[in-house]
N, C-alpha and C. Protein backbone atom coordinates (compact mmCIF):
# COMPACT_ATOMS: atom_id res chain seq x y z
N UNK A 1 32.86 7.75 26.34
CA UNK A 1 31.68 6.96 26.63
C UNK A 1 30.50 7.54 25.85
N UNK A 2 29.77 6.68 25.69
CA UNK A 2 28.63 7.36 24.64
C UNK A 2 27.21 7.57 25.36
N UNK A 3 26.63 8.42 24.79
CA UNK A 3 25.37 8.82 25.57
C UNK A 3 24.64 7.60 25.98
N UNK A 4 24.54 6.60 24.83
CA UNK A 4 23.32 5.74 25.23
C UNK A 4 23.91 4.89 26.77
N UNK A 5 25.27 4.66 26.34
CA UNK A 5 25.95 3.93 27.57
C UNK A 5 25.51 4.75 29.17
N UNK A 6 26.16 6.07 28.43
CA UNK A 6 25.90 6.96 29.91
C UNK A 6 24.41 6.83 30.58
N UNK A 7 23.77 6.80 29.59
CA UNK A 7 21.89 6.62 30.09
C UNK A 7 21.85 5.42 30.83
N UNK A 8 22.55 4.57 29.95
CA UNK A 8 22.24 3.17 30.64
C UNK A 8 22.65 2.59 32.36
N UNK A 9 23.91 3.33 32.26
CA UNK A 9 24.81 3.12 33.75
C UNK A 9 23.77 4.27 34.59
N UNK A 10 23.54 5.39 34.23
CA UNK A 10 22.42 6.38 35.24
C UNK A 10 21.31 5.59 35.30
N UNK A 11 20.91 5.23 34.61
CA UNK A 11 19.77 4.05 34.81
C UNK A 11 19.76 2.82 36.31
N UNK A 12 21.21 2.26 35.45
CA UNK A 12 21.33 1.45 36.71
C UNK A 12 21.89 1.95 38.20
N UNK A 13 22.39 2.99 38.26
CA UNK A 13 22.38 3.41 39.46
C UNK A 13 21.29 4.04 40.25
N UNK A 14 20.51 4.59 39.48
CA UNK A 14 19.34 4.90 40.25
C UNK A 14 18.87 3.43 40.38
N UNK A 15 18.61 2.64 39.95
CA UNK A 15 17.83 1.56 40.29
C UNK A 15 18.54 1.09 41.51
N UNK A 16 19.77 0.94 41.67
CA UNK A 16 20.52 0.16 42.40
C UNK A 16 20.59 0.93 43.80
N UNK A 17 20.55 2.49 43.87
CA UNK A 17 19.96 2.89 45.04
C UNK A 17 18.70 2.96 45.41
N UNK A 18 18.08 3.07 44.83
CA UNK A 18 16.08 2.57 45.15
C UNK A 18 16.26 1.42 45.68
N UNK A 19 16.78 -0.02 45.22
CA UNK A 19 16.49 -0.96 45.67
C UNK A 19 17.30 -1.21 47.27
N UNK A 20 18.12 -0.50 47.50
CA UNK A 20 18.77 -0.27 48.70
C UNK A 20 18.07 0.25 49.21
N UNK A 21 17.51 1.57 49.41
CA UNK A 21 16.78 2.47 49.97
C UNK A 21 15.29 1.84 50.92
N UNK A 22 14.88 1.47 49.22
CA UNK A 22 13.16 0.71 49.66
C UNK A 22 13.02 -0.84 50.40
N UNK A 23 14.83 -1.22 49.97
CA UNK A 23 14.83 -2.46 50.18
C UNK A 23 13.60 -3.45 49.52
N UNK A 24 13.83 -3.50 48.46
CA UNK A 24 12.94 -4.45 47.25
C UNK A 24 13.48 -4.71 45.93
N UNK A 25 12.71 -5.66 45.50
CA UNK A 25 13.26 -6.14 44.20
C UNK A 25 13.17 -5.25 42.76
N UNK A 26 11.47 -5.00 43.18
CA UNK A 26 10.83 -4.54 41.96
C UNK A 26 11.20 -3.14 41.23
N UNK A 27 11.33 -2.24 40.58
CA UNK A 27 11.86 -1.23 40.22
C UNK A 27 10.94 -0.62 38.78
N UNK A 28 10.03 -0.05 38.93
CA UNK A 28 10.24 0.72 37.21
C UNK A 28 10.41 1.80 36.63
N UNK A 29 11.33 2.11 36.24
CA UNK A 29 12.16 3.30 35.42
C UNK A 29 11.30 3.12 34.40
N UNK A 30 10.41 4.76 33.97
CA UNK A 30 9.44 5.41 33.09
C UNK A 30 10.20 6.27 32.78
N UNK A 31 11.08 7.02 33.03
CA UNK A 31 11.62 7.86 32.14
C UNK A 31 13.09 8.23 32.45
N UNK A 32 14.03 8.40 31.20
CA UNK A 32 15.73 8.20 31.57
C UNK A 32 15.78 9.98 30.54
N UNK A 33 16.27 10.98 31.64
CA UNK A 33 16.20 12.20 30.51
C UNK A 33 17.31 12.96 31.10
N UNK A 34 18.33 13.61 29.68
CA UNK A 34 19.27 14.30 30.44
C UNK A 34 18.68 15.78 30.40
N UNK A 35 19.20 16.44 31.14
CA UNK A 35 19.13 17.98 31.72
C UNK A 35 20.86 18.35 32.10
N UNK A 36 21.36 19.04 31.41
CA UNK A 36 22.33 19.82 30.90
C UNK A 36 23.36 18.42 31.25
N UNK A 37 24.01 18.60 32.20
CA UNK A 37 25.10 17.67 32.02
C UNK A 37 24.63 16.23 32.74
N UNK A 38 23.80 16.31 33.82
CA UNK A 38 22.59 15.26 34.76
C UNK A 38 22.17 14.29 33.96
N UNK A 39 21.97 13.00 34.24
CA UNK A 39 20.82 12.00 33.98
C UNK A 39 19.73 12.44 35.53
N UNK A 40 18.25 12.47 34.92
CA UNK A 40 17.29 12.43 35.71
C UNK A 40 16.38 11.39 35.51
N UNK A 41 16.76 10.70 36.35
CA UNK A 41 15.87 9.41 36.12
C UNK A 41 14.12 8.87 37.23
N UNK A 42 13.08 9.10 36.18
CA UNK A 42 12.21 8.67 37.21
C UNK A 42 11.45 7.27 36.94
N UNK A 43 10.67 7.26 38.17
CA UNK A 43 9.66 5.26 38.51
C UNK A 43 8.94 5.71 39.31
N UNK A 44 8.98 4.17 39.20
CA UNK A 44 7.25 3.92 40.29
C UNK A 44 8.54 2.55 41.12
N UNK A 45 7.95 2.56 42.56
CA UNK A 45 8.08 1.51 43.40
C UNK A 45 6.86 0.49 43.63
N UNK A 46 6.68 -0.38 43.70
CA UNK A 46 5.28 -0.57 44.81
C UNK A 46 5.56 -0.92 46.19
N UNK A 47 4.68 -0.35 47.24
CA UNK A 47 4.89 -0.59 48.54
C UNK A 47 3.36 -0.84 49.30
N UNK A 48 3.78 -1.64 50.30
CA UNK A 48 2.90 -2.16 51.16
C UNK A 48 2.24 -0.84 52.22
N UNK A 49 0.93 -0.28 52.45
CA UNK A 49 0.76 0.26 53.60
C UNK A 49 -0.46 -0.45 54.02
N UNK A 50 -0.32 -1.23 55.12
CA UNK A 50 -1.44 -1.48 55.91
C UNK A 50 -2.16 -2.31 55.46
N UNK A 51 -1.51 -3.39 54.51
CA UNK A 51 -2.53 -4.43 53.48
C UNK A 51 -2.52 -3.69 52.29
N UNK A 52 -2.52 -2.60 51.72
CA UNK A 52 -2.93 -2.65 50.88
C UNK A 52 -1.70 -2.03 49.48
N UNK A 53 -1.93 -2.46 48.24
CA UNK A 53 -0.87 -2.03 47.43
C UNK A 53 -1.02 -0.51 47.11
N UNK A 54 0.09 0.07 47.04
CA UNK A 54 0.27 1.95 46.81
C UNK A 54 1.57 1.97 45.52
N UNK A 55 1.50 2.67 45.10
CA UNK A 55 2.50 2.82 44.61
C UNK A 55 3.70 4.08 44.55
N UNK A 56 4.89 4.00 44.66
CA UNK A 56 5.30 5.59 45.10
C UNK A 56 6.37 5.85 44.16
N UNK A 57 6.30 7.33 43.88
CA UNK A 57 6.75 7.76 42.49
C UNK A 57 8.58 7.87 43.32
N UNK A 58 9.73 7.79 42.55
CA UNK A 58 11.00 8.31 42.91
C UNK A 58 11.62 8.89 41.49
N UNK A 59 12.42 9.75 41.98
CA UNK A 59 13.05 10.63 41.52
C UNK A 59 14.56 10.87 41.33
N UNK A 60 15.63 10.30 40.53
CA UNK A 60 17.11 10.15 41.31
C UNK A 60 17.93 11.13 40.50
N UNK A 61 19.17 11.78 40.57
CA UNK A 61 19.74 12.46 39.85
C UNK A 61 20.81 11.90 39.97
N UNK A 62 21.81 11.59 38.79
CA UNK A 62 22.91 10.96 38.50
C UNK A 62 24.28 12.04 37.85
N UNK A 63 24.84 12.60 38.78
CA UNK A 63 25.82 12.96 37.58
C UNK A 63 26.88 12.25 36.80
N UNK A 64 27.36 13.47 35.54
CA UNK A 64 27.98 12.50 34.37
C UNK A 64 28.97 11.43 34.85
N UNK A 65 29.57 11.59 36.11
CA UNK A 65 30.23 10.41 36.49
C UNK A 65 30.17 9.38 37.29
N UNK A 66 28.52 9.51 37.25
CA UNK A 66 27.92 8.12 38.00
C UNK A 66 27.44 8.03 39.37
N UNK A 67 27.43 9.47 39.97
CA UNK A 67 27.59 9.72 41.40
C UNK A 67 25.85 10.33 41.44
N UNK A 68 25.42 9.82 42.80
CA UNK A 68 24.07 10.28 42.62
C UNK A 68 23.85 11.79 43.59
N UNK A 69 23.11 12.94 43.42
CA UNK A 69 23.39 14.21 43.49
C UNK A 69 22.50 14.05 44.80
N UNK A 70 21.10 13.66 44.07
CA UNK A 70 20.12 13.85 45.01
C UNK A 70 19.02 12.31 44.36
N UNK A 71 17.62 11.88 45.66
CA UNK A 71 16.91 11.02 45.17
C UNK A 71 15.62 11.65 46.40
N UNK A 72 14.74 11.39 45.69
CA UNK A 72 13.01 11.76 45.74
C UNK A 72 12.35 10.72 45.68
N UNK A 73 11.54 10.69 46.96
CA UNK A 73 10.16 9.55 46.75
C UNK A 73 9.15 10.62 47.04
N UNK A 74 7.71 9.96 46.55
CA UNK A 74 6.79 10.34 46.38
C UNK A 74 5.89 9.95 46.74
N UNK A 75 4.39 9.86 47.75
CA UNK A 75 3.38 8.35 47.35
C UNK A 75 2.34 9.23 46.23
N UNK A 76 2.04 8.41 45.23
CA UNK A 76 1.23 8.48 44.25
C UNK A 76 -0.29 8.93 44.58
């Protein structure tokens, strides 16, 4: 499998557990970076508190075989 592929599938799995997690549509992946054998993939969510828009940073770790290690939210 080739790196860019591998980026791409860590990509979509972090997305695909965020959107489970936060339960939402929206998703943006700002940065796709490996660290030794890991995809570390981070975004922004947006979420509702109290009326008003926030946005909250997440954090997901993917290893090389697609399995997610660990995932991090943040509010901004």
């Amino acid at each position: 499998m080739s790196t860019n592929a591998s980026q791409t599938i860590a990509a979509q799995v972090a997305v695909d557990v965020v959107k489970k997690r936060k339960n939402i549509e929206k998703v943006d992946v700002t940065i796709v970076e490996r660290i030794q054998q890991d995809w570390i993939i981070r975004g922004t969510v947006p979420i509702d508190m109290e009326g008003h828009s926030w946005a909250e940073r997440f954090e997901v770790v993917v290893d090389p075989k697609g399995r997610v290690k660990s995932v991090d939210f943040a509010l901004l």
